[in-house]
Protein backbone atom coordinates (compact mmCIF):
# COMPACT_ATOMS: atom_id res chain seq x y z
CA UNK A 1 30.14 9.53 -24.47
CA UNK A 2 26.91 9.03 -26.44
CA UNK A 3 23.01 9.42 -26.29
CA UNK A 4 22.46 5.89 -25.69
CA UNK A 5 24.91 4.36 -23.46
CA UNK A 6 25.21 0.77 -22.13
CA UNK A 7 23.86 1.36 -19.16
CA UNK A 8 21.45 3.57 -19.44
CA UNK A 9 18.59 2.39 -21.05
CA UNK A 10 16.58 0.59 -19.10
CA UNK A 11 15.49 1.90 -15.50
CA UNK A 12 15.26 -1.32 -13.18
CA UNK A 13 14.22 -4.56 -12.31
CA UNK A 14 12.13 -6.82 -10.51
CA UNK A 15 11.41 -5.28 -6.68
CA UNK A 16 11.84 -8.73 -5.24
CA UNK A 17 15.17 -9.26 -6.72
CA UNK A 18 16.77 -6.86 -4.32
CA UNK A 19 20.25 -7.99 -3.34
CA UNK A 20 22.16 -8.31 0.54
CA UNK A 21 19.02 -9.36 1.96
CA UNK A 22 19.67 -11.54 5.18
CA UNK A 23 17.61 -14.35 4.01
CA UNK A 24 19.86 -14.48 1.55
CA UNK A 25 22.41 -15.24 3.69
CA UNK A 26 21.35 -17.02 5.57
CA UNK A 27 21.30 -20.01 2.60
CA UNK A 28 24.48 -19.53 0.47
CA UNK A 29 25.55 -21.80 -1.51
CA UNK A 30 29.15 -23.77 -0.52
CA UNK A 31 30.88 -23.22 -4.05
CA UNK A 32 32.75 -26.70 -4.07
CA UNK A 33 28.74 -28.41 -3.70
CA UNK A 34 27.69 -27.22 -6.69
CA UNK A 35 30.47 -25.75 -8.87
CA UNK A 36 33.95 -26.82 -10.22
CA UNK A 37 36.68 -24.63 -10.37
CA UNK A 38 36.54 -24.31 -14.45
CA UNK A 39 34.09 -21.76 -16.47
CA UNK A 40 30.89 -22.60 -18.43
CA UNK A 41 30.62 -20.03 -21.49
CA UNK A 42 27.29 -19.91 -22.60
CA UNK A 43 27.02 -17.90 -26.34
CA UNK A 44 23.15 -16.75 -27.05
CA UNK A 45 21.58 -14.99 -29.68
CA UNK A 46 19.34 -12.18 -28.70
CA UNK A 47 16.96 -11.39 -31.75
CA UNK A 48 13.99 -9.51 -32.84
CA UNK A 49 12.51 -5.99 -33.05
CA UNK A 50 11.20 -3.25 -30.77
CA UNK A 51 7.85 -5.57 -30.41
CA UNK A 52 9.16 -8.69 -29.73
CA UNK A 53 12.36 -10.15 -28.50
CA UNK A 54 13.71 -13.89 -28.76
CA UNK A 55 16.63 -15.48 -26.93
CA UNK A 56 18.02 -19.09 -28.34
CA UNK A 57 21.36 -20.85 -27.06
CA UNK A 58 23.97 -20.87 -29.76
CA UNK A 59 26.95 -22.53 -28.29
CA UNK A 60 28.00 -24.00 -24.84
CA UNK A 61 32.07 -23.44 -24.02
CA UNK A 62 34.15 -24.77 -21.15
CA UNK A 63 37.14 -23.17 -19.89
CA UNK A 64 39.96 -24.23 -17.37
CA UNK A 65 39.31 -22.06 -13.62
CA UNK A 66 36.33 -20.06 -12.49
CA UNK A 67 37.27 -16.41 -12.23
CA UNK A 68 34.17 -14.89 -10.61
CA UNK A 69 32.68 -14.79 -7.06
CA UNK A 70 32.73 -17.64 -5.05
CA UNK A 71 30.52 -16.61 -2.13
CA UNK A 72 26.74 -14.91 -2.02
CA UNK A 73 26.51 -16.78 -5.47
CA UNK A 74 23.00 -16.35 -5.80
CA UNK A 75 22.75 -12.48 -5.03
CA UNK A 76 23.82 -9.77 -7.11
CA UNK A 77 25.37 -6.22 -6.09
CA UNK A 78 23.46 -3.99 -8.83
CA UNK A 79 20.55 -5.13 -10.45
CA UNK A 80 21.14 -4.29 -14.33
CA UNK A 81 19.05 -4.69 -17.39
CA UNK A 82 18.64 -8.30 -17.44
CA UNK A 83 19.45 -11.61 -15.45
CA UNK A 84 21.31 -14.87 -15.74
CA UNK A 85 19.94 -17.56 -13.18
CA UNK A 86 21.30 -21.17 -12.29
CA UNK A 87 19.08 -23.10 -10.67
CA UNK A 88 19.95 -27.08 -9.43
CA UNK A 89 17.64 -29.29 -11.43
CA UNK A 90 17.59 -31.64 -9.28
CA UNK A 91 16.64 -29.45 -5.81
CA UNK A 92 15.00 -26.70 -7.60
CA UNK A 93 17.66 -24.48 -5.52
CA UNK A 94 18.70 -21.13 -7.29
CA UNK A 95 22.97 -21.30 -6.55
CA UNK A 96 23.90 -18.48 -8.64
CA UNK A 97 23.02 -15.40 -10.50
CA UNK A 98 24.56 -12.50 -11.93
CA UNK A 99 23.36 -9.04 -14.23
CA UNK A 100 23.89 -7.88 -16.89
CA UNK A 101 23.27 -4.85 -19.72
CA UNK A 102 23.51 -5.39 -23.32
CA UNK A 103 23.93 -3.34 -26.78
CA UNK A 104 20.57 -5.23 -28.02
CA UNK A 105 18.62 -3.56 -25.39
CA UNK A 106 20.23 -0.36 -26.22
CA UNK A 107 19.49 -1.03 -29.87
CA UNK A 108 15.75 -2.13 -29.17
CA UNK A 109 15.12 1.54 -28.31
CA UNK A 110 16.51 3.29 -31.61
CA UNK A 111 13.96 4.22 -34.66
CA UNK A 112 15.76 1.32 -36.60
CA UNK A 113 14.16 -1.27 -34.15
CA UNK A 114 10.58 -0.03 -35.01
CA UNK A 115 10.59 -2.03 -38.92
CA UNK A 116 14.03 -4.00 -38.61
CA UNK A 117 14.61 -7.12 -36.51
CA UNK A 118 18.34 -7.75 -35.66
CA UNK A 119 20.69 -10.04 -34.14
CA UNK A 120 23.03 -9.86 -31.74
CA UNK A 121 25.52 -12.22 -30.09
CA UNK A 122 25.55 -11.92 -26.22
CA UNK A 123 28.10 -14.57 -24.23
CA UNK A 124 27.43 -15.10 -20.25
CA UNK A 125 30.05 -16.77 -18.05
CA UNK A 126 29.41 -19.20 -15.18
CA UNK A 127 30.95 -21.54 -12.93
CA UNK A 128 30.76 -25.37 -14.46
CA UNK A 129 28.39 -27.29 -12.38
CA UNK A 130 28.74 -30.14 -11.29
CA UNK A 131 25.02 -31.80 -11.92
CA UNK A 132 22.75 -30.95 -14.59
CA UNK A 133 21.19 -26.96 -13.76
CA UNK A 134 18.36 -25.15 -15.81
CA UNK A 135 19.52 -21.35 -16.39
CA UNK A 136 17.04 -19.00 -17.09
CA UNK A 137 18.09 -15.75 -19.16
CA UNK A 138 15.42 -12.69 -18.41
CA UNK A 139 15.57 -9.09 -20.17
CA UNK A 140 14.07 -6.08 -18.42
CA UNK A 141 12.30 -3.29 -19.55
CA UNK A 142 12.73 0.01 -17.96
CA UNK A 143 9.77 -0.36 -15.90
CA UNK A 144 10.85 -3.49 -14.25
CA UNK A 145 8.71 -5.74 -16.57
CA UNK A 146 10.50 -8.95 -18.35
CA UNK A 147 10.69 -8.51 -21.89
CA UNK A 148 11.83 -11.93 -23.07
CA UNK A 149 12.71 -14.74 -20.96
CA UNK A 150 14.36 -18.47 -21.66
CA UNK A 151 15.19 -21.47 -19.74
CA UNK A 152 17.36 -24.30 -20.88
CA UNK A 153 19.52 -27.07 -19.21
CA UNK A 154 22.93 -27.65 -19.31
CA UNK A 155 24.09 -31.77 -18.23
CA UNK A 156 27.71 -30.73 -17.64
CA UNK A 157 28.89 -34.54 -19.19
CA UNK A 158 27.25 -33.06 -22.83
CA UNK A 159 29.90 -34.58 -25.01
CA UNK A 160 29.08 -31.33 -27.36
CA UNK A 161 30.04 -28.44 -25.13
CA UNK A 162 33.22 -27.36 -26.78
CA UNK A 163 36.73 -27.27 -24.74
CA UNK A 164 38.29 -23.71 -24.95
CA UNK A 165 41.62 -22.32 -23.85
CA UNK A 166 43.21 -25.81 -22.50
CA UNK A 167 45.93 -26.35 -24.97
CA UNK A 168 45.66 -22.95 -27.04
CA UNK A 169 46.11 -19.12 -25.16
CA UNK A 170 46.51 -15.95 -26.70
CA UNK A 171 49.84 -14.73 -25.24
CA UNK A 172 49.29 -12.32 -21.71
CA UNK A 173 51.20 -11.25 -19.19
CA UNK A 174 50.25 -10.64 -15.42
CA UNK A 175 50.57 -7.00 -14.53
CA UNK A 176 49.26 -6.60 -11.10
CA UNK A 177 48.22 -9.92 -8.26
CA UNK A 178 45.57 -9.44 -5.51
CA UNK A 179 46.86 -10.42 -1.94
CA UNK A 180 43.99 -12.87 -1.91
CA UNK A 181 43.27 -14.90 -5.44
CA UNK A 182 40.37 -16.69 -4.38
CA UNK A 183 38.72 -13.42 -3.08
CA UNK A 184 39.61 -10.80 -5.78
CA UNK A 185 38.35 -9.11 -9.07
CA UNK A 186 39.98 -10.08 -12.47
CA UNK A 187 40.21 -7.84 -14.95
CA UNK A 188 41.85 -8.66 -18.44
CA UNK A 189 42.71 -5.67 -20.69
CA UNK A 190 42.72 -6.71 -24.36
CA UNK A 191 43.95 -5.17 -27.46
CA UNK A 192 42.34 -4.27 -30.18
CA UNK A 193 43.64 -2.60 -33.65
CA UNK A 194 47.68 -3.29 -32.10
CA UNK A 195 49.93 -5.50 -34.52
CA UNK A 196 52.26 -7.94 -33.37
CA UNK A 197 55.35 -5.39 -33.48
CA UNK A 198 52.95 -2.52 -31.48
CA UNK A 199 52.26 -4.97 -28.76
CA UNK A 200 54.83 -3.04 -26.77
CA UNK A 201 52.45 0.37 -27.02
CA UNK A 202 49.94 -1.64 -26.02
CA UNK A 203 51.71 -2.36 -22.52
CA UNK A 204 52.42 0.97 -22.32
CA UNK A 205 48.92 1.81 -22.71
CA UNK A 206 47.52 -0.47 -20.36
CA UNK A 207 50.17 0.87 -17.93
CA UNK A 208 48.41 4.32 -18.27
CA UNK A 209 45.05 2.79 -18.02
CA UNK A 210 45.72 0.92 -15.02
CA UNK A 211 47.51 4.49 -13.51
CA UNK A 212 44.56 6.27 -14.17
CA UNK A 213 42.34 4.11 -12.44
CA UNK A 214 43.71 3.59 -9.14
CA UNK A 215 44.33 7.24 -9.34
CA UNK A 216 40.84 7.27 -8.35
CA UNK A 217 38.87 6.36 -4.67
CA UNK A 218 38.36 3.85 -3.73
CA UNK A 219 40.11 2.00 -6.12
CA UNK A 220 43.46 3.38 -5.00
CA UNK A 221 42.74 2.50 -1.38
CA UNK A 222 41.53 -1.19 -2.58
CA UNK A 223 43.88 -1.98 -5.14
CA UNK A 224 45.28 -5.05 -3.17
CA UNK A 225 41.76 -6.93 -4.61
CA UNK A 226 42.36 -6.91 -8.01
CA UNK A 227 44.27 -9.08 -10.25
CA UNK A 228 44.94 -7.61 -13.93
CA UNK A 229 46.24 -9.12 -17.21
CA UNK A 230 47.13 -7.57 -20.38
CA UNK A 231 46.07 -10.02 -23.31
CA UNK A 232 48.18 -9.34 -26.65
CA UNK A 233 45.56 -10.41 -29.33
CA UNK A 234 47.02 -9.50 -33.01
CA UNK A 235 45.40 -8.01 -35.33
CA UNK A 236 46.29 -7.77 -39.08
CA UNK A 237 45.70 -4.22 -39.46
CA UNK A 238 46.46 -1.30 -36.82
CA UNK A 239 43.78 0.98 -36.12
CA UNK A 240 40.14 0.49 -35.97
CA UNK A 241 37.17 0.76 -38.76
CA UNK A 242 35.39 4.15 -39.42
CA UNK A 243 31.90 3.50 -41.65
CA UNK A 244 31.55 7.09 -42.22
CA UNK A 245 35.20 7.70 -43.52
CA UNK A 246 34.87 4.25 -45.42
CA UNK A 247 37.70 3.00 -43.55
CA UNK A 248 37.70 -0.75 -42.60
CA UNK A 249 40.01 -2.49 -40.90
CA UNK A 250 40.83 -6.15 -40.22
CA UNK A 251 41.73 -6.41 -36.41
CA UNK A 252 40.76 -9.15 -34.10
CA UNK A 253 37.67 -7.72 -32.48
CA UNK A 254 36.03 -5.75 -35.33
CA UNK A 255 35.63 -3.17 -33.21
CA UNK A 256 34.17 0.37 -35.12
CA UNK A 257 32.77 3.97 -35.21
CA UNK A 258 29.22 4.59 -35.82
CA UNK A 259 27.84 1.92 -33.35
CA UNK A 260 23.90 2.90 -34.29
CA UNK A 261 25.14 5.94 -36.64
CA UNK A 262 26.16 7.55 -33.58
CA UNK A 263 29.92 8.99 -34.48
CA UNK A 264 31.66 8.50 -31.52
CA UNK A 265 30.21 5.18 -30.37
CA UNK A 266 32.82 2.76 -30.48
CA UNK A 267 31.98 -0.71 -29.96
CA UNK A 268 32.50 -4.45 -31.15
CA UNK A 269 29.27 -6.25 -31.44
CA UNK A 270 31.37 -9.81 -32.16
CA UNK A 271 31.74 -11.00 -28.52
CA UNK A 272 32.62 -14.46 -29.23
CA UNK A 273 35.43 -13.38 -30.82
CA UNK A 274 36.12 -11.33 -27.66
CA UNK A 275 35.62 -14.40 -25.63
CA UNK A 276 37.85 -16.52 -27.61
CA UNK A 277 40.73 -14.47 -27.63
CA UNK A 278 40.37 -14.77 -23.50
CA UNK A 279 39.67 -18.36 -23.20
CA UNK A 280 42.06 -19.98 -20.55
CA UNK A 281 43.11 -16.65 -19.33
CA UNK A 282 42.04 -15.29 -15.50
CA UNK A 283 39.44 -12.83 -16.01
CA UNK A 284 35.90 -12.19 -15.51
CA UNK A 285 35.86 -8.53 -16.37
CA UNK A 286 36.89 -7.20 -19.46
CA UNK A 287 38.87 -3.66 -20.86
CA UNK A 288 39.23 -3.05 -24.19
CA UNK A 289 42.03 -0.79 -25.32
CA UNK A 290 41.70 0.71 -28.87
CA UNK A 291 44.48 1.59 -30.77
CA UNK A 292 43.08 4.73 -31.99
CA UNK A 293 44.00 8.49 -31.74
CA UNK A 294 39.62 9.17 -32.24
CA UNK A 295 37.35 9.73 -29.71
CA UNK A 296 35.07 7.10 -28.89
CA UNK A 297 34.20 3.89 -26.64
CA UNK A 298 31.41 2.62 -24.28
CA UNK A 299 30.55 0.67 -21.19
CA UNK A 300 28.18 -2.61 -20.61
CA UNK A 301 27.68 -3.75 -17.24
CA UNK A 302 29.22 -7.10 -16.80
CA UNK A 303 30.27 -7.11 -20.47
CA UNK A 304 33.23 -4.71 -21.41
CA UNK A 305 34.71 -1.50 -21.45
CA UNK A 306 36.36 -0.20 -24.59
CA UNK A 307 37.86 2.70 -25.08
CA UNK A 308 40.53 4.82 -27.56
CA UNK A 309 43.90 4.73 -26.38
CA UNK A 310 45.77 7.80 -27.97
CA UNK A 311 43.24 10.58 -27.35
CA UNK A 312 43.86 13.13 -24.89
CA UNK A 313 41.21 12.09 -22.86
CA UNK A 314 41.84 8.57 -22.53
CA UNK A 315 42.75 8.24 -19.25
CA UNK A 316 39.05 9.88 -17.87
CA UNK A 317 37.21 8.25 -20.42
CA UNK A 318 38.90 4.77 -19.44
CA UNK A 319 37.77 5.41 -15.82
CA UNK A 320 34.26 6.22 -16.30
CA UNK A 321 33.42 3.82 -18.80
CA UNK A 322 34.85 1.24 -15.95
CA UNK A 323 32.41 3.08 -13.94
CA UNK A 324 29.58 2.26 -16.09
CA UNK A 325 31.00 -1.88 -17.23
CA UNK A 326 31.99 -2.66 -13.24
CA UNK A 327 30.37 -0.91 -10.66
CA UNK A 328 26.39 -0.47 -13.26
CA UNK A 329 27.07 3.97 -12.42
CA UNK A 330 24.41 6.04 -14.53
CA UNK A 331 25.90 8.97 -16.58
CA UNK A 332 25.47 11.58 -14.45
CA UNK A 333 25.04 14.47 -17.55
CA UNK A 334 22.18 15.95 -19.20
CA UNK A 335 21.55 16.65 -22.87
CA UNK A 336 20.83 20.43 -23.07
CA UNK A 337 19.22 20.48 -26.60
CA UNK A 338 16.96 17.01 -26.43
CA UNK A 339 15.70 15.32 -23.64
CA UNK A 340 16.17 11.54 -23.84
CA UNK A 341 13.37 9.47 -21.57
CA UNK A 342 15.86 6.79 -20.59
CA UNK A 343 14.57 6.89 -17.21
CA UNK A 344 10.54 7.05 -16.70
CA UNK A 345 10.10 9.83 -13.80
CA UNK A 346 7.72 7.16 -11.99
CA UNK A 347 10.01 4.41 -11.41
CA UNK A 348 13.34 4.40 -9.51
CA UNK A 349 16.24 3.94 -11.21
CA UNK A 350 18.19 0.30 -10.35
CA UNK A 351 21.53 2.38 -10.68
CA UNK A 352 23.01 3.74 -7.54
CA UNK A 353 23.83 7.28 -8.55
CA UNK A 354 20.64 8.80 -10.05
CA UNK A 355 17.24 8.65 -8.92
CA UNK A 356 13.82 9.74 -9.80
CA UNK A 357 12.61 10.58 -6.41
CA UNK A 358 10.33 7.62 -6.52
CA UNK A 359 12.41 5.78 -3.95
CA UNK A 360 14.80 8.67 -2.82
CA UNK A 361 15.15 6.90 0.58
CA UNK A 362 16.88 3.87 -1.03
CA UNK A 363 19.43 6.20 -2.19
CA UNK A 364 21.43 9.02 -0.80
CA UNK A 365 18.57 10.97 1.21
CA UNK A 366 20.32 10.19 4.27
CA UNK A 367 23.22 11.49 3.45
CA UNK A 368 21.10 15.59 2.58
CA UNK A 369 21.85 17.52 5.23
CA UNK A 370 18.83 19.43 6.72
CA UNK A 371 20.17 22.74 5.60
CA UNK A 372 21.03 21.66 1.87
CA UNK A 373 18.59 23.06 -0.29
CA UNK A 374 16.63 20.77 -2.47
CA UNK A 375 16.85 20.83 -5.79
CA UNK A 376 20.29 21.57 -5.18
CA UNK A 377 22.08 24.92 -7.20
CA UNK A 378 25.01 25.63 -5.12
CA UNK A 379 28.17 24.75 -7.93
CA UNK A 380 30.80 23.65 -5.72
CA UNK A 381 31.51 19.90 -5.57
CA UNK A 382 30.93 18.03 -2.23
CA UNK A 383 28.02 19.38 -1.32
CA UNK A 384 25.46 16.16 -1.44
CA UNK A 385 22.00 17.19 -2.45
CA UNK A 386 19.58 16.50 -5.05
CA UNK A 387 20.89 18.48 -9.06
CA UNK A 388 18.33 18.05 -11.38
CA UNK A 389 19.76 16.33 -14.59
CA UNK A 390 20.97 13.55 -15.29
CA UNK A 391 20.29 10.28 -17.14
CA UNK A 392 20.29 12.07 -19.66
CA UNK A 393 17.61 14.12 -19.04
CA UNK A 394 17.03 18.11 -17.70
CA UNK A 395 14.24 17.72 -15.46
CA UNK A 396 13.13 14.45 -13.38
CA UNK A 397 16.10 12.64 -12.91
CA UNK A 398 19.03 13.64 -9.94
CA UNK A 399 22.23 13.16 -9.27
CA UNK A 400 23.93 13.67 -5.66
CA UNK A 401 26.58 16.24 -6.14
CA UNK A 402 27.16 19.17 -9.21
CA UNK A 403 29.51 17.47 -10.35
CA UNK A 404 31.74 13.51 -10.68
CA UNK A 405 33.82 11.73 -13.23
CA UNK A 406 30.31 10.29 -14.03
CA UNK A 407 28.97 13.54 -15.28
CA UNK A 408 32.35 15.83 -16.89
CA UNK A 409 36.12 13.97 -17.98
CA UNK A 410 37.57 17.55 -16.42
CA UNK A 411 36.11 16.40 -12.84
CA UNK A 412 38.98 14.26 -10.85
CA UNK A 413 37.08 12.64 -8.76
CA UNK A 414 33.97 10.33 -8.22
CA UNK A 415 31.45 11.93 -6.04
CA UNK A 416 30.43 10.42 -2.56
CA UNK A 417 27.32 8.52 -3.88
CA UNK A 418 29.25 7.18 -6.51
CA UNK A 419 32.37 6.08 -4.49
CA UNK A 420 30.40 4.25 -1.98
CA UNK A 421 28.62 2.22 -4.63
CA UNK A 422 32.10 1.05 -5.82
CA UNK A 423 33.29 0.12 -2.55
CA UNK A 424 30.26 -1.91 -1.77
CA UNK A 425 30.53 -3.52 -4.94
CA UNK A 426 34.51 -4.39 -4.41
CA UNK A 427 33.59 -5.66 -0.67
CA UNK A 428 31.11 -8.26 -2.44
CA UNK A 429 33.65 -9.88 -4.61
CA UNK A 430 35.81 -9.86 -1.74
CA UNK A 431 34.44 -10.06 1.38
């Protein structure tokens, strides 16, 4: 989509955060002892400049019911860019954590970030605990080292965390139920750039969305565990804003072109807004639908996917930038004319689908047949091996198979490596 996606600028995290361990298990957290069954928003400010990085609490929200896992709270099924942790003040017991990417990171590694320092608004969701909890936000580098780290506490009687979505809701309707709502993955799609009277193309378009991704494995053989919205926020104008055609727009997430001066990078960096519109609606992940005929859009891990709805590649582009928000999948494609050191060739990648060779066995190495060359040439798809490029980059970094809807919109498929990854990652919402 771009040269500097969501997910792929930083490598990996801490080694001892690894997820599914048994010990982990072995203590999990009984959701009703620690959590109630609303959502704590927490809005932050990430700041600063390529040589230092500060975090500071803006806001704390609450919202009626807890949309997110409600078992192995304190694990996490891909590592991402950064961390939020809850920890029980009162026990000193970590009971719940989650990752995350964000567009700051991305931003932190742009020329711009060298002499400017910038804000940008970053909002985390978590259940609403019962007793008073320190949580710790930590961002990662991509060599597993913590950039910036800050801990705060929340006393869940503060008389100052505002009440959100209890009385007020932006008008949705429920488009597909899970056979199991307490063991399922919400998803709200949200419009941005539709006007009241083209909230009926927006329907339509989420209709197409939602075809195009249970077109795909696993999601069509899983598609009993999700539970999807459509969320009709208004906004004054139709369309979207495009800085280089000095076109702006008034629509209700201030979504535009040119994320970074990068043409085709479609983004909205005003995530409270994006919040807001959702508050006292089921979701925990989050699909942005653009009314737009331009090419654009992006993917954050555990933030959002947006993408333009009237292109002819919308319904690809809508899948892998899922790819990228949900399941934390690398882009699988190299840049043929610049080489873009996203992912240091000493350190293994945290994302499932690439890998540096650094930790092959932690990948798919088991999955190489003995007779499968490696580096891998042979262009026909499923064939796993090792292809040299991706991430972004022509030599170093591998992908498992020539080619995925990760790496091309003409593939139809997800490779092997890449549909496992999703399936573990539905199973651990679920499970």
């Amino acid at each position: 989509m771009k040269k500097n996606n969501f997910s792929k600028i930083f490598a990996s995290v801490v080694v001892g955060m690894m997820m599914f361990t048994g010990a982990q298990r072995a203590t999990a957290q009984a959701f009703d002892d620690y959590f109630t069954n609303q959502t704590l928003r927490i809005d932050y400010n990430f700041a600063g400049d390529a040589h230092e990085q500060r975090i500071a609490v803006d806001q704390l929200n609450m919202m009626p019911g807890w949309y997110g896992k409600r078992q192995r709270l304190a694990e996490v099924p891909v590592e991402g860019n950064g961390q939020i942790k809850v920890v029980a003040r009162r026990t000193g017991e970590l009971i719940y954590r989650n990752s995350f990417s964000t567009l700051f990171q991305e931003w932190l590694s742009y020329p711009e970030a060298m002499q400017t320092r910038k804000s940008f608004e970053n909002v985390f969701l978590v259940p609403m605990p019962r007793d008073t909890v320190e949580v710790t936000i930590e961002l990662y580098n991509n060599r597993r080292e913590v950039m910036t780290t800050l801990t705060h506490e929340v006393v869940p009687t503060d008389i100052l965390i505002r009440h959100v979505g209890y009385e007020q809701r932006t008008p949705y309707e429920v488009v597909m139920q899970p056979a199991d709502t307490t063991r399922c993955i919400s998803i709200a799609f949200l419009a941005e750039g539709y006007q009241e009277d083209e909230m009926p193309v927006f329907m339509e378009d989420v209709q197409t969305a939602i075809d195009a991704m249970f077109a795909h494995e696993p999601f069509r053989s899983m598609r009993d565990r999700f539970r999807i919205v459509a969320v009709k926020a208004p906004s004054k104008d139709s369309g979207v804003s495009e800085p280089r055609r000095g076109i702006w727009r008034n629509t209700a997430l201030h979504a535009h072109f040119d994320t970074f001066y990068s043409d085709r990078y479609l983004t909205t960096l005003h995530l409270k807004d994006v919040h807001d519109w959702l508050a006292g609606i089921p979701y925990e992940h989050i699909i942005i639908l653009v009314n737009t005929e331009e090419y654009g859009g992006g993917g954050i891990l555990n933030s959002y996917n947006l993408a333009m709805a009237h292109h002819p590649k919308f319904r690809p582009v809508v899948v892998h930038e899922f790819g990228h928000s949900f399941a934390g999948l690398a882009d699988e494609y190299a840049y043929e004319t610049e080489d873009i050191p996203m992912y240091p060739h000493d350190v293994e990648p945290w994302e499932p689908n690439i890998t540096t060779l650094v930790d092959f066995a932690s990948k798919w190495q088991q999955k190489v047949k003995a007779t499968t060359p490696l580096p891998t040439t042979e262009r026909k798809t499923g064939i796993i091996g090792l292809y040299e490029g991706a991430g972004y980059s022509l030599k170093g970094v591998y992908r498992s198979e020539y080619d995925c809807r990760m790496r091309t919109n003409e593939n139809p498929e997800f490779c092997t490596v890449c549909r496992e990854a999703i399936v573990r990652l539905i199973e651990f919402y679920c499970e």
